[in-house]
C-alpha atoms as a PDB file:
ATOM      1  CA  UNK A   1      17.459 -24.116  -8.321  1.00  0.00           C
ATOM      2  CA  UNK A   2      18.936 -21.751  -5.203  1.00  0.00           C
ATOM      3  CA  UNK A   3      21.495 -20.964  -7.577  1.00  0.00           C
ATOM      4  CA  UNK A   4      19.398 -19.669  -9.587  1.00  0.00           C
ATOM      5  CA  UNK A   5      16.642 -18.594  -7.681  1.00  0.00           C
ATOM      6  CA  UNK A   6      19.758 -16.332  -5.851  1.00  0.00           C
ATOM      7  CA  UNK A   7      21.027 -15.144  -9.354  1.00  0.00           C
ATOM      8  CA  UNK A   8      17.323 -13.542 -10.263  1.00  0.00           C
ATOM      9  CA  UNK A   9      16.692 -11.542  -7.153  1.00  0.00           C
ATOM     10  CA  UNK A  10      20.969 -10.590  -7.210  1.00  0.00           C
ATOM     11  CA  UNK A  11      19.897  -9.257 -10.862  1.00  0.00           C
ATOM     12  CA  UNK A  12      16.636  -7.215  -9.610  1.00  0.00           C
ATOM     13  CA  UNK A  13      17.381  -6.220  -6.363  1.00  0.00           C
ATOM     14  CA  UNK A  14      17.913  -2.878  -6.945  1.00  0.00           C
ATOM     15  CA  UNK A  15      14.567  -2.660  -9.311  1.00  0.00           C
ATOM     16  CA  UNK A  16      11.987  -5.043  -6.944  1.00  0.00           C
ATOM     17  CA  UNK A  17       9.337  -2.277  -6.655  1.00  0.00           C
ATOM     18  CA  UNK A  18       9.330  -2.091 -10.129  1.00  0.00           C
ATOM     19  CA  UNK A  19       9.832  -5.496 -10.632  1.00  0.00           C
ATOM     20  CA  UNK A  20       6.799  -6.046  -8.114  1.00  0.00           C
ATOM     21  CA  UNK A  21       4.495  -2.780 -10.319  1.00  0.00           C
ATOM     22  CA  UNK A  22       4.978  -4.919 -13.121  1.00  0.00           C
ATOM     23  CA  UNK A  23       3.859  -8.234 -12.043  1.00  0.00           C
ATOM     24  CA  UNK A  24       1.236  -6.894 -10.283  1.00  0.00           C
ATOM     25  CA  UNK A  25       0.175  -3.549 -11.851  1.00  0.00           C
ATOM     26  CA  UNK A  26       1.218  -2.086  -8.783  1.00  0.00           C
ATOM     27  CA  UNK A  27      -1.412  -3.985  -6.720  1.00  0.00           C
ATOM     28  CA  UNK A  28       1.094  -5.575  -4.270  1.00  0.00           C
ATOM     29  CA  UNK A  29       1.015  -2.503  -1.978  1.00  0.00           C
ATOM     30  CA  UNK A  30      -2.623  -3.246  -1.515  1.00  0.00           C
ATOM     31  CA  UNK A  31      -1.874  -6.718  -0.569  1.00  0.00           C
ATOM     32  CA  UNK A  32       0.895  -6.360   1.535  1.00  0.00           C
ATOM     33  CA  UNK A  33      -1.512  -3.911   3.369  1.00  0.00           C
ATOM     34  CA  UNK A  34      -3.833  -7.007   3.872  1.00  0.00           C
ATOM     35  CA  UNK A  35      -1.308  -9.423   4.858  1.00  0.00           C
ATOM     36  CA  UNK A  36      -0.427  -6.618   7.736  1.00  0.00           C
ATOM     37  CA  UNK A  37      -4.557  -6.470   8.351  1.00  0.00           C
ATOM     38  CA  UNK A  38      -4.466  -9.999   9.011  1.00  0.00           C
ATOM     39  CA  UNK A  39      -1.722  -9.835  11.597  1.00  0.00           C
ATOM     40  CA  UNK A  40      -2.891  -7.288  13.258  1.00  0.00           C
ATOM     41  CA  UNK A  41       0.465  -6.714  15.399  1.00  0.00           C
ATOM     42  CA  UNK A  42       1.244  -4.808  18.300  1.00  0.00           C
ATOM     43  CA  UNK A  43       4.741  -3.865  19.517  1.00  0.00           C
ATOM     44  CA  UNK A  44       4.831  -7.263  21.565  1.00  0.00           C
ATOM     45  CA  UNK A  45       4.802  -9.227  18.672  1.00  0.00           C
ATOM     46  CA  UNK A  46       8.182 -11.033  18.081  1.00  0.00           C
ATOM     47  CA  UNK A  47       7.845 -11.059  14.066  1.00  0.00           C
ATOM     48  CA  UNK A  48      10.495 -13.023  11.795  1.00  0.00           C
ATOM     49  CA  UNK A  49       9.884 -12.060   7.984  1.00  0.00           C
ATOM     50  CA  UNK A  50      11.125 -14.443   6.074  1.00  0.00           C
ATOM     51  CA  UNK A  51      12.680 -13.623   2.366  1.00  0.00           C
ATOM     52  CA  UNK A  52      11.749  -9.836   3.333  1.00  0.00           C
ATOM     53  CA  UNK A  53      15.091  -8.435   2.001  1.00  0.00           C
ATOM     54  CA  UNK A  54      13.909  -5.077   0.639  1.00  0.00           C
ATOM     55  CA  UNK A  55      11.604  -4.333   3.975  1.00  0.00           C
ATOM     56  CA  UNK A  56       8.290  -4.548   2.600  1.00  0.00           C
ATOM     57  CA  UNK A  57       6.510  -6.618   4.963  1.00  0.00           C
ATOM     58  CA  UNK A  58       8.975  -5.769   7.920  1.00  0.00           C
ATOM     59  CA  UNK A  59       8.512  -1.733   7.460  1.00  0.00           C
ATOM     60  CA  UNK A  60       4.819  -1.935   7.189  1.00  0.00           C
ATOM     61  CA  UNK A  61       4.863  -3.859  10.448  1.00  0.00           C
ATOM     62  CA  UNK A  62       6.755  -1.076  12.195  1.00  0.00           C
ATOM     63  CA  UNK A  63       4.408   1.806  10.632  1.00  0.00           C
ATOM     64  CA  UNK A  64       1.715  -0.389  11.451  1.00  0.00           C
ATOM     65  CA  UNK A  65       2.338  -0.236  15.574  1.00  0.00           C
ATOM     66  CA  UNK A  66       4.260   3.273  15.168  1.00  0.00           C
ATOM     67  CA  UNK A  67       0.977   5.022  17.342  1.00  0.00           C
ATOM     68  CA  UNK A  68       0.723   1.933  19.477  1.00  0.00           C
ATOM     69  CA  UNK A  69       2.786   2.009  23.232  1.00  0.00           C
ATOM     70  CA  UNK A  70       6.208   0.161  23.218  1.00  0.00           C
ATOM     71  CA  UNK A  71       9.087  -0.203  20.782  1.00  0.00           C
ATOM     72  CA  UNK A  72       8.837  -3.293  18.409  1.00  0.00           C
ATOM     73  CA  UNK A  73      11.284  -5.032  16.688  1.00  0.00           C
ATOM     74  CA  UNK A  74      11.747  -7.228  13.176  1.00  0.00           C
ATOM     75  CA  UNK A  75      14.036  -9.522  12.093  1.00  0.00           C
ATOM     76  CA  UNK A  76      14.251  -9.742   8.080  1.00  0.00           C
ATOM     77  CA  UNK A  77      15.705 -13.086   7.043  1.00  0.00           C
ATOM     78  CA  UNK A  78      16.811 -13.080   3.595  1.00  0.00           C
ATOM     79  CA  UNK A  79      19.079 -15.518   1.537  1.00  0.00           C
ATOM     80  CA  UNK A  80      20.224 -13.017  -0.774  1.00  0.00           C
ATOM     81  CA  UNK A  81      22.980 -10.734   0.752  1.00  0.00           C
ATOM     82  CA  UNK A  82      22.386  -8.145  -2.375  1.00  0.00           C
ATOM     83  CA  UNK A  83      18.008  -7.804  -1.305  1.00  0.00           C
ATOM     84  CA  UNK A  84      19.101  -7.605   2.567  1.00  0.00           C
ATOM     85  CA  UNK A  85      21.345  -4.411   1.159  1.00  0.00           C
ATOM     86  CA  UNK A  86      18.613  -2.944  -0.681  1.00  0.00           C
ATOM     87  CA  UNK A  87      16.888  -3.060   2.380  1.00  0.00           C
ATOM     88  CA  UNK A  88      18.730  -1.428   4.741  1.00  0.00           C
ATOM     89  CA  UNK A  89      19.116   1.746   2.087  1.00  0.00           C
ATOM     90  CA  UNK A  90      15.175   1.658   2.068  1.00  0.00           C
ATOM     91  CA  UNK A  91      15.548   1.571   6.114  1.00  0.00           C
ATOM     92  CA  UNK A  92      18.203   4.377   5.972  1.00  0.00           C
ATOM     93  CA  UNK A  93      16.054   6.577   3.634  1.00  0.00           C
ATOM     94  CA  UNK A  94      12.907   6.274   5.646  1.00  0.00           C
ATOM     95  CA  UNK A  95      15.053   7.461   9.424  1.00  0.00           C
ATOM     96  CA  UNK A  96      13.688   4.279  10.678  1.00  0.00           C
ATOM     97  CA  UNK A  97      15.110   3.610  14.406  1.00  0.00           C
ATOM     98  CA  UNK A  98      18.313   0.984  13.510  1.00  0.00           C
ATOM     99  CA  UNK A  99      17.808  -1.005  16.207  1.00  0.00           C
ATOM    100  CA  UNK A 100      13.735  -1.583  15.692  1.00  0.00           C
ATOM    101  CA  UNK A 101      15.358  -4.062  12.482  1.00  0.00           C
ATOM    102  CA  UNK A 102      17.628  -6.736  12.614  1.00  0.00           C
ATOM    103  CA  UNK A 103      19.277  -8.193   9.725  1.00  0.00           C
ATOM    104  CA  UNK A 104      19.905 -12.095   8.595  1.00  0.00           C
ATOM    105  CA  UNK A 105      21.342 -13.468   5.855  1.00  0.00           C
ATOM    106  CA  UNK A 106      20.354 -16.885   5.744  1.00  0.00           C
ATOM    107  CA  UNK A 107      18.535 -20.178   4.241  1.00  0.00           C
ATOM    108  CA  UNK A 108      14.502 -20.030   4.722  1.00  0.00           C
ATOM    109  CA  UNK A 109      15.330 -23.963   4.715  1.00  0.00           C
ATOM    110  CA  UNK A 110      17.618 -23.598   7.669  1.00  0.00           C
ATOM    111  CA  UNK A 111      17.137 -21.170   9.942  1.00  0.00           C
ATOM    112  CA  UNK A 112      19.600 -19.881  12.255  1.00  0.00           C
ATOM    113  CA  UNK A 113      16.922 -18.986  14.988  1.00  0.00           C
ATOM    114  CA  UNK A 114      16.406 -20.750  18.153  1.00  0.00           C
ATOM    115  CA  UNK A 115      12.998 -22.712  18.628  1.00  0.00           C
ATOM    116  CA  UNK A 116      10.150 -21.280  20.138  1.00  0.00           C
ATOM    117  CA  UNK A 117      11.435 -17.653  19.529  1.00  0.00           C
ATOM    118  CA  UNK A 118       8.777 -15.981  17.507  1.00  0.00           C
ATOM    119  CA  UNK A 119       5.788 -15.063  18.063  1.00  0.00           C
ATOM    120  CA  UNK A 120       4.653 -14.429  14.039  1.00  0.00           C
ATOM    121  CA  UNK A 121       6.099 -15.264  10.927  1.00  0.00           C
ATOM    122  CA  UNK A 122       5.873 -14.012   7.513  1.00  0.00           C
ATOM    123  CA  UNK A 123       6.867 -15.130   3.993  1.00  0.00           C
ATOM    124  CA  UNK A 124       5.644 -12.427   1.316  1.00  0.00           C
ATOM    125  CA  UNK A 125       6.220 -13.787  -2.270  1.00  0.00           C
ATOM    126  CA  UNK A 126       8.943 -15.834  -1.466  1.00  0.00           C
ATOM    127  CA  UNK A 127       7.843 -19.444  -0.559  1.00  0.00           C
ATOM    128  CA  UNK A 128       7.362 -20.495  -3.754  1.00  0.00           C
ATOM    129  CA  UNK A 129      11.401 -19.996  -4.701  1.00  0.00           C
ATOM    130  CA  UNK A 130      12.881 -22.318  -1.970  1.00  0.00           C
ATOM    131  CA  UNK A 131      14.116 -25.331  -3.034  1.00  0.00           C
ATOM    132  CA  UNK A 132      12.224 -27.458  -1.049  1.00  0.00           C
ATOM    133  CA  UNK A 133       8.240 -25.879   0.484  1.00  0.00           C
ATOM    134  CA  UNK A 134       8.499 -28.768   3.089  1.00  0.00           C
ATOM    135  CA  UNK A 135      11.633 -27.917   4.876  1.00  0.00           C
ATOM    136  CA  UNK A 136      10.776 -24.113   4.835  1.00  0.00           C
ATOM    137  CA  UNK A 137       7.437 -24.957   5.978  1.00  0.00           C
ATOM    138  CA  UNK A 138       8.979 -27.255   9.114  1.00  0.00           C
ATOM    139  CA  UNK A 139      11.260 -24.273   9.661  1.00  0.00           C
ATOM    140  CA  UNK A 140       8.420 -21.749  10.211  1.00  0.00           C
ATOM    141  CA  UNK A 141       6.612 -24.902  12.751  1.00  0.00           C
ATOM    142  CA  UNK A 142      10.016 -24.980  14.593  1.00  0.00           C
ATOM    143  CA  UNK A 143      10.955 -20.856  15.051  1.00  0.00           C
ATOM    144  CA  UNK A 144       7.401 -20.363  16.104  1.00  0.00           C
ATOM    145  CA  UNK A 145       6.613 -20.057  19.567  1.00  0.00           C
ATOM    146  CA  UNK A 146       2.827 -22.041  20.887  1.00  0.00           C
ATOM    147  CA  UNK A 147       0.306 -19.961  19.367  1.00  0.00           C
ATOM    148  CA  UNK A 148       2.175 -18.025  17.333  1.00  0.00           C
ATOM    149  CA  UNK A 149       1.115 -17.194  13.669  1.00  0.00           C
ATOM    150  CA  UNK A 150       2.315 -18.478   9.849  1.00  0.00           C
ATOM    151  CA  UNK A 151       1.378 -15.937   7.713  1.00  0.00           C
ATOM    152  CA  UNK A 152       2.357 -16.552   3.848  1.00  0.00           C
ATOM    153  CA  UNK A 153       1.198 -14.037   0.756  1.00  0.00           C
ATOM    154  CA  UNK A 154       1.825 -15.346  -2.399  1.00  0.00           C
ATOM    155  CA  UNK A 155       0.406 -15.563  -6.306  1.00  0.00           C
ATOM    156  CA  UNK A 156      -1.906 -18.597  -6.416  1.00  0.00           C
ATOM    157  CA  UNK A 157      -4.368 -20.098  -8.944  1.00  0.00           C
ATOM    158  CA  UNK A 158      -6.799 -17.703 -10.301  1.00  0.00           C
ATOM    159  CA  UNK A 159     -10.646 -18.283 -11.075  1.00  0.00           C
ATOM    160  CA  UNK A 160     -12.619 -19.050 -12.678  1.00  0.00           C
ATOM    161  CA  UNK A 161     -11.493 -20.830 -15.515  1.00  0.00           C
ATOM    162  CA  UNK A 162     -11.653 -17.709 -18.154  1.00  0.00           C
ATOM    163  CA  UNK A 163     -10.234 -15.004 -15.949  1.00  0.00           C
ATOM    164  CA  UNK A 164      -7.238 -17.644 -15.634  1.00  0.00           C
ATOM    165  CA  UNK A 165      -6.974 -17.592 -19.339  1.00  0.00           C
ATOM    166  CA  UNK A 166      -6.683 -14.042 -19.774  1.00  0.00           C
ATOM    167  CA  UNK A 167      -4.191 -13.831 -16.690  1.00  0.00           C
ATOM    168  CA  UNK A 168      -2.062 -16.629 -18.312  1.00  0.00           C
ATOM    169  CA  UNK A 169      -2.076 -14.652 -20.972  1.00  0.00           C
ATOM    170  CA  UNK A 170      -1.062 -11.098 -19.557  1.00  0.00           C
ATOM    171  CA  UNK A 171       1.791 -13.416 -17.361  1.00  0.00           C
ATOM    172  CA  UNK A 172       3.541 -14.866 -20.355  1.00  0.00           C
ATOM    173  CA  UNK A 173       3.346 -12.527 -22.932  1.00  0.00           C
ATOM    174  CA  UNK A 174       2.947  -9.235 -21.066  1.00  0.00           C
ATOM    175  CA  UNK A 175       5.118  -9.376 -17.907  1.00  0.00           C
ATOM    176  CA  UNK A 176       8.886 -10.594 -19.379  1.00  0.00           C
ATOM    177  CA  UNK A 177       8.550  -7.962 -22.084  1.00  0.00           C
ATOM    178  CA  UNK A 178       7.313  -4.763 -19.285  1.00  0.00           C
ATOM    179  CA  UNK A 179      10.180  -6.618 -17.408  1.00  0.00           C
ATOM    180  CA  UNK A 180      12.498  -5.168 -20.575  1.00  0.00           C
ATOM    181  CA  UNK A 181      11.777  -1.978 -20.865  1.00  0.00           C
ATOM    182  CA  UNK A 182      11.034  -1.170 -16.974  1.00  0.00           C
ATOM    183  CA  UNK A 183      13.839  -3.124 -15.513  1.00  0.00           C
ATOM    184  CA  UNK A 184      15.798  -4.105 -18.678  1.00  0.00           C
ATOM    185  CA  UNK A 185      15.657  -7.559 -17.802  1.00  0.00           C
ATOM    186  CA  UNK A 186      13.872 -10.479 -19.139  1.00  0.00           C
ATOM    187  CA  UNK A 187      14.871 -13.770 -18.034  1.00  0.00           C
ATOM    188  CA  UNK A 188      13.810 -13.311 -14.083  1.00  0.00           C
ATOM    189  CA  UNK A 189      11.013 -11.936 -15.176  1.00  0.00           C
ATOM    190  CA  UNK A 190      10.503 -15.106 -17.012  1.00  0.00           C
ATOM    191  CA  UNK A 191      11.366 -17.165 -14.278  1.00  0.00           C
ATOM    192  CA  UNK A 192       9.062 -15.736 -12.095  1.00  0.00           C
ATOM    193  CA  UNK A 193       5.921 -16.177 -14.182  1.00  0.00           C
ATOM    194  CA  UNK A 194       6.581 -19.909 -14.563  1.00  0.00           C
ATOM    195  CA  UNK A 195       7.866 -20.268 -10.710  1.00  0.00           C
ATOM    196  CA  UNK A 196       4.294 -19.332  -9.927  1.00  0.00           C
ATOM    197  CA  UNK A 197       2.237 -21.841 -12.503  1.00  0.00           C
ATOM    198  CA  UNK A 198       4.088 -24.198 -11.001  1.00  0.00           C
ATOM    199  CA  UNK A 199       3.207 -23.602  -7.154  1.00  0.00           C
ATOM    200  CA  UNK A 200       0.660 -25.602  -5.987  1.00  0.00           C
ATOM    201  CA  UNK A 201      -3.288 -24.706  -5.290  1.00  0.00           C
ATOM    202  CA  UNK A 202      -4.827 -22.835  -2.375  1.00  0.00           C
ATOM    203  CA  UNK A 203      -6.289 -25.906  -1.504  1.00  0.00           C
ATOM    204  CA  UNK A 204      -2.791 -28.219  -1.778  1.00  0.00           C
ATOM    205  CA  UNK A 205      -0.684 -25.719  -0.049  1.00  0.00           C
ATOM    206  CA  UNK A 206      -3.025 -25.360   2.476  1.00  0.00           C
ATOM    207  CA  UNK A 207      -2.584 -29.309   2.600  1.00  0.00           C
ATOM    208  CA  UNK A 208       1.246 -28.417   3.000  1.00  0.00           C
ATOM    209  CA  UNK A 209       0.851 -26.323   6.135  1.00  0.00           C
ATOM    210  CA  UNK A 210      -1.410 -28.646   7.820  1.00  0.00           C
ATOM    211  CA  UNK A 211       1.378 -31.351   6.909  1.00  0.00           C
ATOM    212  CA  UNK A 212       3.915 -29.344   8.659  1.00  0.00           C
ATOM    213  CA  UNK A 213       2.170 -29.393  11.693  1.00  0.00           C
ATOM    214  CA  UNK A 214      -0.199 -26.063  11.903  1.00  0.00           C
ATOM    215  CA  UNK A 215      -3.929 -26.234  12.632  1.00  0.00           C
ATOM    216  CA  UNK A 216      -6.798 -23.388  11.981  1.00  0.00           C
ATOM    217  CA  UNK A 217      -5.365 -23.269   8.443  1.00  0.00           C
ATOM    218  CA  UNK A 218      -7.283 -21.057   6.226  1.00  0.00           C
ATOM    219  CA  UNK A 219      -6.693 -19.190   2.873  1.00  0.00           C
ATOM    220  CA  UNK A 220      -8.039 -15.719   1.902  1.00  0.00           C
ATOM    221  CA  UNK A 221      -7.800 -15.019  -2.015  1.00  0.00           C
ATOM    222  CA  UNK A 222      -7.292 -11.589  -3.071  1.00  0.00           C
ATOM    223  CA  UNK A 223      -8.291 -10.091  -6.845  1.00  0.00           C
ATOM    224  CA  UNK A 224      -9.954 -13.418  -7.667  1.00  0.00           C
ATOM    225  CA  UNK A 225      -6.928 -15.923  -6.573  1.00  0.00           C
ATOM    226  CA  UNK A 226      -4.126 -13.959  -8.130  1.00  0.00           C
ATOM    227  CA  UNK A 227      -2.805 -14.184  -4.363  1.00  0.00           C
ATOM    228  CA  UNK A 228      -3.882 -15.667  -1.353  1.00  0.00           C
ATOM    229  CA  UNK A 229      -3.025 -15.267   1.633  1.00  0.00           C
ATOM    230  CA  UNK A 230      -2.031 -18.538   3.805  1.00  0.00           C
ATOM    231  CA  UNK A 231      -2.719 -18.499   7.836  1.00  0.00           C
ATOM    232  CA  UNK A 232      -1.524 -21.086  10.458  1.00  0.00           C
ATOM    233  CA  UNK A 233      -1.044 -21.855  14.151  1.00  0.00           C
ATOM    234  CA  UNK A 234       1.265 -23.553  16.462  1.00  0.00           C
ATOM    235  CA  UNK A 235      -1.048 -24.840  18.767  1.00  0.00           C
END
């Protein structure tokens, strides 16, 4: 699965905001907004995004505290060398301060990071393509500093019943075919429709955090469950 889970985003990397448009009409701005809402940093916050190769989450964080006193700083951990690249042109185009970002190529399985380093960390649409949601989960426990935040956006089970219908619908016969003609690929378009059917529930991921050792778990669901978003603590 890594394999290729690695070949998809190698294949779309230089296309993710469109790839992201099409999955989401464009809605994932709004969302990634929220996830930063939720965090509410400030430029003491020692954030580790996780699978955050293009910037999205990790830019938004520096905008987010650019009024605030102090310099911050974000590390992006990615696994795929060709996102992290994408990235740093994003970071280049936008004259953000080099040394505000840091840059890791590496396995959300098995992080590089010392324990107790960070003081937040967040996963944006890219939990449910590890290999194993355990080990990445036990990861985030480990990296995190006490009381420091697990923060996870990602597509989830939408309700009720007949709205899921119609969004099954517009994900498996809309999505892989706007894929084609906006990003002329199909296939990880594809994949990434049935990668999220088979993630598990608000409720059974939220299981999966609390299994990993976080407590005050809770799960927000945005445009009726297309996406939650997943909060935890090291306590």
């Amino acid at each position: 699965m890594m394999f290729l889970v690695h070949q998809v985003f190698k294949n779309v990397a230089d296309s993710y905001d469109a790839m992201n448009d099409v999955m989401s009409c464009g809605i994932h701005r709004l969302w990634k907004d929220e996830l930063m809402k939720t965090l509410d940093p400030s430029p003491r916050t020692r954030l580790l995004d996780v699978a955050g190769g293009t910037g999205d989450i990790a830019f938004r964080y520096l905008k987010y505290i650019s009024d605030m006193e102090g310099d911050g700083h974000v590390t992006i951990a990615d696994i795929n060398n060709s996102m992290l690249e994408e990235g740093k042109k994003r970071a280049l185009n936008l004259k953000l301060n080099q040394d505000s970002v840091s840059w890791v190529e590496c396995d959300a399985e098995n992080l590089p990071m010392e324990s107790d380093s960070y003081s937040a960390y967040t996963i944006a649409f890219g939990i449910r393509n590890v290999t194993h949601i355990d080990k990445a989960l036990d990861e985030a426990y480990r990296v995190l500093e006490p009381g420091g935040r697990f923060l996870c956006l990602e597509f989830s089970q939408v309700n009720p019943a007949t709205l899921r219908w119609l969004y099954d619908q517009y994900s498996f016969n809309v999505i892989p075919v706007m894929g084609h003609v906006v990003a002329g690929q199909w296939k990880p378009y594809q994949y990434l429709v049935e990668s999220i059917r088979k993630f598990p529930s608000q409720e059974d991921f939220k299981y999966m955090i609390e299994s990993a050792g976080f407590r005050c778990v809770t799960y927000s669901n945005l445009t009726f469950g297309v996406v939650a978003i997943h909060s935890g603590f090291k306590l």
